[in-house]
Protein backbone atom coordinates (compact mmCIF):
# COMPACT_ATOMS: atom_id res chain seq x y z
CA UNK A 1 -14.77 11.89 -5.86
CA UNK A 2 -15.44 11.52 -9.67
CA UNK A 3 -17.83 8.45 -10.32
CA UNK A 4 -19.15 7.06 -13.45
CA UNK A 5 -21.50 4.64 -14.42
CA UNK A 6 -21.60 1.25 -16.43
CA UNK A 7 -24.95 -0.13 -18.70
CA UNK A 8 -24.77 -3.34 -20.44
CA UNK A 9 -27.35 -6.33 -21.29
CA UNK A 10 -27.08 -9.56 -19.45
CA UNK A 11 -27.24 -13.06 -20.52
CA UNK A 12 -31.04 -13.01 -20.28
CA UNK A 13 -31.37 -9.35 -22.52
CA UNK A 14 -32.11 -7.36 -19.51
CA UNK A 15 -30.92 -3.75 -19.71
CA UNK A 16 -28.39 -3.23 -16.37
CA UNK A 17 -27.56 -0.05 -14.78
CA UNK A 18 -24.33 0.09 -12.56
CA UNK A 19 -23.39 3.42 -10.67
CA UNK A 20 -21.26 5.00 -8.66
CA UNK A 21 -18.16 3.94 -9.49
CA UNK A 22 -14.98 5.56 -8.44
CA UNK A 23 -12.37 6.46 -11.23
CA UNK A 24 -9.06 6.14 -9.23
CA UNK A 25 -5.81 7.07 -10.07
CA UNK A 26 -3.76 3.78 -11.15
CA UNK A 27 -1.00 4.45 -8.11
CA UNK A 28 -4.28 4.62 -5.66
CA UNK A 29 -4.31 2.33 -3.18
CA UNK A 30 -7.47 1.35 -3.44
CA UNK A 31 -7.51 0.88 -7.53
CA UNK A 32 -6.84 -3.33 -7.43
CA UNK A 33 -9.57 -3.18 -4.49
CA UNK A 34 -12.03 -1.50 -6.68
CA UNK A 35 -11.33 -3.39 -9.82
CA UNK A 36 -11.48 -6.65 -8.41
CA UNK A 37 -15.00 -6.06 -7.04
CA UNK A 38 -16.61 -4.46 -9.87
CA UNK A 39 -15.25 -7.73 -12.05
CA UNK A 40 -17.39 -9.85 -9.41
CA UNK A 41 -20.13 -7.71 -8.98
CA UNK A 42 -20.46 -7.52 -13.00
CA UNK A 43 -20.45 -10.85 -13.27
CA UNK A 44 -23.30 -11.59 -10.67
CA UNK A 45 -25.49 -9.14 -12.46
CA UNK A 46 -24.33 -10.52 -15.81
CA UNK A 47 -25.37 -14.31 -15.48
CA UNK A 48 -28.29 -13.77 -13.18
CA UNK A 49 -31.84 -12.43 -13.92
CA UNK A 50 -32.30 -9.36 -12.19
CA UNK A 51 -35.51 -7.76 -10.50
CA UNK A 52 -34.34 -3.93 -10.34
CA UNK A 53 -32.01 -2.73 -13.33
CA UNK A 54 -29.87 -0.04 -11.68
CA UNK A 55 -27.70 -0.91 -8.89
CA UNK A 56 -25.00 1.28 -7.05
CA UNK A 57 -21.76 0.28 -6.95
CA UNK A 58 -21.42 2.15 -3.81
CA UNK A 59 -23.85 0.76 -1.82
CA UNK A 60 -22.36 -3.08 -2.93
CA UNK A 61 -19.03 -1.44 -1.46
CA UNK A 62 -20.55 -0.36 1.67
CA UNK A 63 -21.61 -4.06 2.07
CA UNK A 64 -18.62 -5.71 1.13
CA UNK A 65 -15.66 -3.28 2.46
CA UNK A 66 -14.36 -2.73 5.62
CA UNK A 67 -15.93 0.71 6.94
CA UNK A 68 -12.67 2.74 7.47
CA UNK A 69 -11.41 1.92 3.81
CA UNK A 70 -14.81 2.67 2.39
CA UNK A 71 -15.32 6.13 4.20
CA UNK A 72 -11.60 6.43 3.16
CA UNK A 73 -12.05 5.38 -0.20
CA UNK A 74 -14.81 7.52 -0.97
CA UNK A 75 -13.36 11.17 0.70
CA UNK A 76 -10.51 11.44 -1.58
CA UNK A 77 -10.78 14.98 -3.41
CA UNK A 78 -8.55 14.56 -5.86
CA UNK A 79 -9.42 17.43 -8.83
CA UNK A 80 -7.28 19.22 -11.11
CA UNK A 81 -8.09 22.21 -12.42
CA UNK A 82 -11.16 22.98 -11.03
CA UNK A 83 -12.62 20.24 -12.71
């Protein structure tokens, strides 16, 4: 599973660290699941101070999703070309 990561600045000019997210394919199943929750979880972190400034994506989908789709979710070896 590829996984990339997200900084930005929040309303109150604290520096915010999102990562682990997964970069799925478009026809995943999974993909409107993913977006949808990093939208909300962005905006949480975006209009509220925060204490820590990296979070993991991951671990806010281990929370939120059901554990079958996350273990699912987060198995899928899907590389081309070695890459």
């Amino acid at each position: 599973m590829l996984c990339k990561s997200l900084e930005f600045k929040n309303t109150f000019g604290q520096k915010i660290k999102i990562m682990d997210i997964p970069v799925l394919d478009i026809s995943n199943q999974y993909y409107f699941v993913v977006q949808v929750r990093l939208q909300k979880f962005t905006s949480l972190l975006y209009e509220n101070p925060q204490e820590k400034n990296s979070h993991s994506f991951r671990e806010h989908l281990k929370r939120k999703m059901n554990w079958v789709e996350f273990k699912e979710l987060y198995s899928i070896q899907d590389f081309k070309n070695n890459a």
